[in-house]
N, C-alpha and C. Protein backbone atom coordinates (compact mmCIF):
# COMPACT_ATOMS: atom_id res chain seq x y z
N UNK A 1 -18.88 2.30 -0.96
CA UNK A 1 -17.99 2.74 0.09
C UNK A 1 -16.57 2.30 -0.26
N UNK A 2 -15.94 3.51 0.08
CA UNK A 2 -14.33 3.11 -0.64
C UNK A 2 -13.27 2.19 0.73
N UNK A 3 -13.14 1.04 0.59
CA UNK A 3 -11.75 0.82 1.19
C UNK A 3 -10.89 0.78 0.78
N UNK A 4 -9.43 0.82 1.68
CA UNK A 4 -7.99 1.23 1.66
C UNK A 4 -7.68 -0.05 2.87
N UNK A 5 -6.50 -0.51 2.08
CA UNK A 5 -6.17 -1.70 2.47
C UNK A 5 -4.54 -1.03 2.68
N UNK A 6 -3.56 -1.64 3.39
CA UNK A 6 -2.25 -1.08 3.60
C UNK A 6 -1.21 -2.87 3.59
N UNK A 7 0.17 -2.86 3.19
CA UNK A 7 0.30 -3.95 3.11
C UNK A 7 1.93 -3.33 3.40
N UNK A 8 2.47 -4.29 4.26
CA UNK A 8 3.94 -4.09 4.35
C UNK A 8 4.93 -5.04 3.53
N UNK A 9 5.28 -4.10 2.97
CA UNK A 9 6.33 -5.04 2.30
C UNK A 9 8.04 -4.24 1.51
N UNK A 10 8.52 -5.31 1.39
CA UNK A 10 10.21 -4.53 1.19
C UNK A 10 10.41 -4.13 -0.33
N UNK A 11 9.48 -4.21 -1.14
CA UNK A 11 10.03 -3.70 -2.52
C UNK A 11 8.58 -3.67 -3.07
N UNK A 12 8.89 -2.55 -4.20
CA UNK A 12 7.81 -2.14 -4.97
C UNK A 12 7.50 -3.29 -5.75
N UNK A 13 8.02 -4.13 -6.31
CA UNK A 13 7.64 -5.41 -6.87
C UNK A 13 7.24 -6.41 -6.42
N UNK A 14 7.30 -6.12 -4.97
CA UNK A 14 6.60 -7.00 -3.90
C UNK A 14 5.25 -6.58 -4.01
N UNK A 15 4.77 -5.28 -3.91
CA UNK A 15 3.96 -4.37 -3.70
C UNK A 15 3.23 -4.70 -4.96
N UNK A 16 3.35 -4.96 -6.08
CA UNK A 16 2.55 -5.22 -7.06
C UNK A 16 2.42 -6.18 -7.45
N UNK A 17 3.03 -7.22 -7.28
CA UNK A 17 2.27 -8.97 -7.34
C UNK A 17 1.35 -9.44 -6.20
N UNK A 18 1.52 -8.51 -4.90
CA UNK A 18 -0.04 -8.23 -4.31
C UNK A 18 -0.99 -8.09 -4.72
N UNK A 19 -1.12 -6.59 -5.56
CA UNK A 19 -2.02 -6.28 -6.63
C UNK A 19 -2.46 -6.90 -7.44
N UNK A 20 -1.25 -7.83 -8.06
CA UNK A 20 -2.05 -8.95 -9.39
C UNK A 20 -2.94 -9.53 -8.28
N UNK A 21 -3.00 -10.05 -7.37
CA UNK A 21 -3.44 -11.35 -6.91
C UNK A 21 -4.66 -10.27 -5.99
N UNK A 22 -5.21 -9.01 -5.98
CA UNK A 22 -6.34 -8.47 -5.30
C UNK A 22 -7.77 -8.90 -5.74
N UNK A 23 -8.79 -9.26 -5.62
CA UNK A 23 -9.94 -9.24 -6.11
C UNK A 23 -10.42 -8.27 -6.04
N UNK A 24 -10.74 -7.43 -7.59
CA UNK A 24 -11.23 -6.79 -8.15
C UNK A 24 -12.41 -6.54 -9.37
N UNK A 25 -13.53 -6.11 -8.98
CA UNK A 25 -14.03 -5.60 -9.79
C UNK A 25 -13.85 -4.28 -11.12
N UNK A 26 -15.04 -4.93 -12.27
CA UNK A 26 -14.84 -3.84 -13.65
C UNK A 26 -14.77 -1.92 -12.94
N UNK A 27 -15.06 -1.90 -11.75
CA UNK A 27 -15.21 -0.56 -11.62
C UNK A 27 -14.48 -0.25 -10.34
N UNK A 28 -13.46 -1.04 -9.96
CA UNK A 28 -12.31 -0.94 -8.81
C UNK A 28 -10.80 -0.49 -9.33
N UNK A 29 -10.33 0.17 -8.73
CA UNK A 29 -8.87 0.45 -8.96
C UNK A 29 -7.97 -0.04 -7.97
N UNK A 30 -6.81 0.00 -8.05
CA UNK A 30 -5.70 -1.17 -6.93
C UNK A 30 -4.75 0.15 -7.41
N UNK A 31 -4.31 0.70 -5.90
CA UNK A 31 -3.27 2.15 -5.80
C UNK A 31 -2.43 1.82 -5.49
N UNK A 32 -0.78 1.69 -5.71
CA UNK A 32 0.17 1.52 -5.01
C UNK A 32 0.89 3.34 -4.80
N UNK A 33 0.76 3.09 -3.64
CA UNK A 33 1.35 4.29 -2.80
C UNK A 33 2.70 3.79 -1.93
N UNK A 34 3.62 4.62 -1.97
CA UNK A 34 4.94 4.21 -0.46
C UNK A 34 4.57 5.54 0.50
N UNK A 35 4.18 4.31 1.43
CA UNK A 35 4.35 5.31 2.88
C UNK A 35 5.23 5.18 3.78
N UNK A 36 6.01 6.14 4.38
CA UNK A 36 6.86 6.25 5.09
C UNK A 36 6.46 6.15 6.47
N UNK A 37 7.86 5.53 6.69
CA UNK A 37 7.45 5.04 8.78
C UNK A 37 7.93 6.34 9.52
N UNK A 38 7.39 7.11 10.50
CA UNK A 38 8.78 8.28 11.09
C UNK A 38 9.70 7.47 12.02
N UNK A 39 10.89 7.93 11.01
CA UNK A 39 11.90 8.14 12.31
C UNK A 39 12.18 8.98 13.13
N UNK A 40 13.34 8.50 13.71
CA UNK A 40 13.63 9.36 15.02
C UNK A 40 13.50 10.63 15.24
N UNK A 41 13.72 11.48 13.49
CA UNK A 41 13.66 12.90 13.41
C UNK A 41 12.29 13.52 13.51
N UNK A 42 11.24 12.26 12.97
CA UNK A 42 10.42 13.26 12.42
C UNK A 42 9.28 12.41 14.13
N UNK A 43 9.80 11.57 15.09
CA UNK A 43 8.86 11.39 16.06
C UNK A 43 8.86 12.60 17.06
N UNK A 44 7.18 12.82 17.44
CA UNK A 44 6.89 13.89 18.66
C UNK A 44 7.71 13.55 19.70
N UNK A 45 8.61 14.40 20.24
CA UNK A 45 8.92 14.29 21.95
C UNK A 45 7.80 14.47 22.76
């Protein structure tokens, strides 16, 4: 079963010394993705 973990943080190099430090297995991968927050433009009225 696949989990997805989400982590906030201010820089992509933040974002990947997370990664060094994930416990992982020979048959796991560690994804860095940027997800965006909506702003004001893109929130439902």
């Amino acid at each position: 079963m696949e989990r997805a973990r989400l982590i906030d943080v201010a820089t992509e190099e933040e974002a990947r010394e997370w990664a060094r430090r994930m416990p992982v297995g020979p048959a796991n991968t560690v994804g860095l993705r940027r997800c965006e927050r909506p702003g004001a433009s893109r929130t439902p009225r």
